[in-house]
N, C-alpha and C. Protein backbone atom coordinates (compact mmCIF):
# COMPACT_ATOMS: atom_id res chain seq x y z
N UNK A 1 0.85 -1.17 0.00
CA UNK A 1 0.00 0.00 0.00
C UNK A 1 0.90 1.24 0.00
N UNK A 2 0.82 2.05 -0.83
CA UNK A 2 1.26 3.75 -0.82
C UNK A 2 0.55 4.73 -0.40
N UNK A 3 0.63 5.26 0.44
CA UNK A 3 0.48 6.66 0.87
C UNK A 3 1.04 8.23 1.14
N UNK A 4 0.33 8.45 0.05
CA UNK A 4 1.25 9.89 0.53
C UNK A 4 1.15 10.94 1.26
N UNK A 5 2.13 11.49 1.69
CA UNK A 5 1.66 12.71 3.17
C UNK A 5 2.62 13.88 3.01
N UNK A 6 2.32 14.78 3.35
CA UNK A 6 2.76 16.57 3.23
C UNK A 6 3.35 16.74 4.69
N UNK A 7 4.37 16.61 4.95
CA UNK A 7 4.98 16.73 6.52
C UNK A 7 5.57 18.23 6.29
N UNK A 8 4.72 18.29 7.88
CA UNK A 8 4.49 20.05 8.03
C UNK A 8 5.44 20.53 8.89
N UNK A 9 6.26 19.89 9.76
CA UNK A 9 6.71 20.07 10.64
C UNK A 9 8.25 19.12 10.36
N UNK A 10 9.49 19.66 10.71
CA UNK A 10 10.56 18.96 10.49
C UNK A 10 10.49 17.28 11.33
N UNK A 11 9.84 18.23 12.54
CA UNK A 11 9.96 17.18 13.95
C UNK A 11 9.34 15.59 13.07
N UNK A 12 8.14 16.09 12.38
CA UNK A 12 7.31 14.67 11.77
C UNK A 12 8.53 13.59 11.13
N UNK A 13 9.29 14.47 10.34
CA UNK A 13 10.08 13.38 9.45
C UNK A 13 11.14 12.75 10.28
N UNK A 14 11.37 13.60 11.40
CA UNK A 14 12.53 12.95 12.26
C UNK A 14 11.62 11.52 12.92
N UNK A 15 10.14 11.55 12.96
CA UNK A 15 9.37 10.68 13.43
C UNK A 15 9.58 9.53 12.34
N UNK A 16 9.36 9.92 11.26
CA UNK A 16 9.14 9.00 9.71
C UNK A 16 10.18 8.13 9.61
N UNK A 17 11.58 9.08 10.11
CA UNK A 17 12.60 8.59 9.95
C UNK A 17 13.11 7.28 10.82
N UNK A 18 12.62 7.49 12.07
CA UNK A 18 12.76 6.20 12.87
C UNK A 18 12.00 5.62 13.16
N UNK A 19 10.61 5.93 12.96
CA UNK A 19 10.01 4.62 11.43
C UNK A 19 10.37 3.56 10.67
N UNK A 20 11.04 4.36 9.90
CA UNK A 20 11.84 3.26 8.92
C UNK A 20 12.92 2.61 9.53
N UNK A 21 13.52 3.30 10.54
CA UNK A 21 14.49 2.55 11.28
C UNK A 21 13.93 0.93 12.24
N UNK A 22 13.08 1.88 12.36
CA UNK A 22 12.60 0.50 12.71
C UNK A 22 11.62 -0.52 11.84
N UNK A 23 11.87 -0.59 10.40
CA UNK A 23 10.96 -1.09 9.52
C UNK A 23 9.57 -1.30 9.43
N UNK A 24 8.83 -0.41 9.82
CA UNK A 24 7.60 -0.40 10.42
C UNK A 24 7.14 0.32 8.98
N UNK A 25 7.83 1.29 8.10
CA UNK A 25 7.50 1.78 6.92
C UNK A 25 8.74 1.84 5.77
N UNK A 26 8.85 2.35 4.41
CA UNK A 26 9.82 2.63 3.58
C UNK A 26 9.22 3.82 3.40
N UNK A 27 10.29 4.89 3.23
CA UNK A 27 10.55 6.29 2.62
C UNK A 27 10.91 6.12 1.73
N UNK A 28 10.27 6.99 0.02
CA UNK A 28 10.47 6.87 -1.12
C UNK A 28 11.83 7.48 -1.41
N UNK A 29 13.00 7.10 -2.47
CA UNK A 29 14.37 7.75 -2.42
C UNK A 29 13.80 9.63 -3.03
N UNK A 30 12.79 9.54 -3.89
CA UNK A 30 12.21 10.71 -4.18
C UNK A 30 11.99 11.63 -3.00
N UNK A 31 10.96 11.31 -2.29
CA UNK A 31 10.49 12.17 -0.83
C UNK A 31 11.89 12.49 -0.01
N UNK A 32 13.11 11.49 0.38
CA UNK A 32 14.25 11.39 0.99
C UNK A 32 15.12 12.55 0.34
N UNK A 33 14.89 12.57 -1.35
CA UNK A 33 15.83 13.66 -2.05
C UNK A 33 15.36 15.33 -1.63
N UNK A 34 13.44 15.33 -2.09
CA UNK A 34 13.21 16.54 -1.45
C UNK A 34 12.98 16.63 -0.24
N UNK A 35 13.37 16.28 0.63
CA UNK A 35 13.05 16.49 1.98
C UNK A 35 14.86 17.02 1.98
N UNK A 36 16.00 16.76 1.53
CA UNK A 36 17.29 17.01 1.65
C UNK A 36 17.57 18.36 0.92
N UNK A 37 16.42 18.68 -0.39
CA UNK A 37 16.76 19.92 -1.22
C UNK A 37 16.00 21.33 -0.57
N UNK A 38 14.68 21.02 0.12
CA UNK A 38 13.84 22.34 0.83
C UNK A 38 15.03 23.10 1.17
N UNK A 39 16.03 22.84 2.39
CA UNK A 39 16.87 23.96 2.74
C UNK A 39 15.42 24.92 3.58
N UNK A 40 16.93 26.21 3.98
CA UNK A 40 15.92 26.88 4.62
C UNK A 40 15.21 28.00 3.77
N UNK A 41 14.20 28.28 4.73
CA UNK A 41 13.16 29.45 3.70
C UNK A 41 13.95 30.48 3.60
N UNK A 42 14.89 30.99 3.96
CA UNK A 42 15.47 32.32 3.82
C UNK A 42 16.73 31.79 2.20
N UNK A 43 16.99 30.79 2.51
CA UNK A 43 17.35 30.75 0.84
C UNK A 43 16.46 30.73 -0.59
N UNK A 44 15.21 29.59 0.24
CA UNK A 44 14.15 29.56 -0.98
C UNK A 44 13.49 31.13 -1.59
N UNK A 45 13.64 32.08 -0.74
CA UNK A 45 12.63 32.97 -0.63
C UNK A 45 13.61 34.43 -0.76
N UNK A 46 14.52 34.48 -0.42
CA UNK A 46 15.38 35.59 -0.36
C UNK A 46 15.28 36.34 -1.13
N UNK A 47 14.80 37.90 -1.39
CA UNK A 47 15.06 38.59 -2.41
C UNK A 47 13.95 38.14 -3.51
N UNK A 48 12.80 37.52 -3.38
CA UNK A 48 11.78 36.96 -4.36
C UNK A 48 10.67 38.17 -4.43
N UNK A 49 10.45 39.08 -3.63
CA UNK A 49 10.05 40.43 -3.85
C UNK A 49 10.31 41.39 -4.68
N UNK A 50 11.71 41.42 -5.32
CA UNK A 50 12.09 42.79 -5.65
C UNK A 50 11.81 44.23 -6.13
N UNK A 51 11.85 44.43 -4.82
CA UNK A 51 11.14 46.10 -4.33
C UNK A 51 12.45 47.01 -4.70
N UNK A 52 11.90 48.12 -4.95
CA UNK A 52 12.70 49.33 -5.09
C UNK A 52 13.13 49.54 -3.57
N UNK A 53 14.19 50.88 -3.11
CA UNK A 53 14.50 50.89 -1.90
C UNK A 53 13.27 50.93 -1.23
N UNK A 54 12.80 52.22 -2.06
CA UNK A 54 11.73 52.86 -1.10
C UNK A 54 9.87 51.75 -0.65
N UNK A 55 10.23 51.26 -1.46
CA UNK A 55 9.00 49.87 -1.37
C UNK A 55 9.39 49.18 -0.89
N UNK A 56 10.63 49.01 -0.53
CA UNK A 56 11.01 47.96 0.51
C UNK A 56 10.40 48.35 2.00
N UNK A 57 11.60 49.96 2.05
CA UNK A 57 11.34 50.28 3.28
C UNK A 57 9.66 50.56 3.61
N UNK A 58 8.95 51.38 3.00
CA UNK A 58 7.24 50.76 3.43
C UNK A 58 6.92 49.47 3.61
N UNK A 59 7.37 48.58 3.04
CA UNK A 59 6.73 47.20 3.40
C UNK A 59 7.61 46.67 4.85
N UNK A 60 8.84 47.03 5.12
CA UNK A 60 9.35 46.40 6.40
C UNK A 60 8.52 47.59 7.52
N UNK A 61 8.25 48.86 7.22
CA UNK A 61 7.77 49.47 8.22
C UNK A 61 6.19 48.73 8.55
N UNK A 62 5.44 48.34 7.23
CA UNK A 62 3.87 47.84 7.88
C UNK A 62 3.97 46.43 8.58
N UNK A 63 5.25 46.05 7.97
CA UNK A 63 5.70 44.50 8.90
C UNK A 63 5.76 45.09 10.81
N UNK A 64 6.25 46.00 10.73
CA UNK A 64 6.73 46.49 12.20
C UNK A 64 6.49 47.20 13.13
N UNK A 65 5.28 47.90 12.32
CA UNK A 65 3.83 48.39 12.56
C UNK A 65 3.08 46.96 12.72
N UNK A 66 2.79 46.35 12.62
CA UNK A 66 1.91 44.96 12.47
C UNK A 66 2.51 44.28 13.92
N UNK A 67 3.51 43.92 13.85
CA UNK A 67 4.40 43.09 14.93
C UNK A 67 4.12 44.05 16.34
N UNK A 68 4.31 45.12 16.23
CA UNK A 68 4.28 46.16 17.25
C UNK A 68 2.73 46.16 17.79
N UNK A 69 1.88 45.90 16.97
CA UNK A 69 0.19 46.20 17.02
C UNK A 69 0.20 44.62 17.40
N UNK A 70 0.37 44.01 17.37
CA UNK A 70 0.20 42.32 17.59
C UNK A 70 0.72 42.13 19.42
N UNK A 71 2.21 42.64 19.83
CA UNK A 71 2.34 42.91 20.61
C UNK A 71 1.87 43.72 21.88
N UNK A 72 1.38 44.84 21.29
CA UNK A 72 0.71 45.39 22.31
C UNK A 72 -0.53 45.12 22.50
N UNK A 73 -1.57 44.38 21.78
CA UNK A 73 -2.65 43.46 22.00
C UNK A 73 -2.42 42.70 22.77
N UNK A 74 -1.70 41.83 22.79
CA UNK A 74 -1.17 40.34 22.93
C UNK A 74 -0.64 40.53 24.60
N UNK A 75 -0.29 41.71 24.79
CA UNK A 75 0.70 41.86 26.17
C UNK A 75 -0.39 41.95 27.27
């Protein structure tokens, strides 16, 4: 039987992984390759905006305006 699953969380595959260690399942060499290529989001994603200066700096200020308004709710 095959099933496939979307692991959301790193922690899951470290689960998956000793899983298979303990032969209870097989991990496809496919899923094993992309699970090794994701990397982190700051490489996938870096610079995938490209804003002028000034559109940058508005968009990190409503980020920090937002974070700031989240915080002082939240506190």
């Amino acid at each position: 039987m095959t099933v496939t699953i979307e692991v959301i969380r790193d922690e899951a595959f470290t689960l998956l992984s000793d899983m298979e260690r303990l032969e209870l399942i097989q991990i496809s060499a496919t899923t094993r390759n992309t699970a090794r290529e994701k990397g982190k989001l700051s490489e996938q994603y870096g610079g995938a905006l490209r804003l002028s200066d000034a559109r940058y700096e508005a968009y990190q200020n409503a980020i920090r305006e937002g974070r700031d308004e989240w915080n002082r709710d939240t506190c």
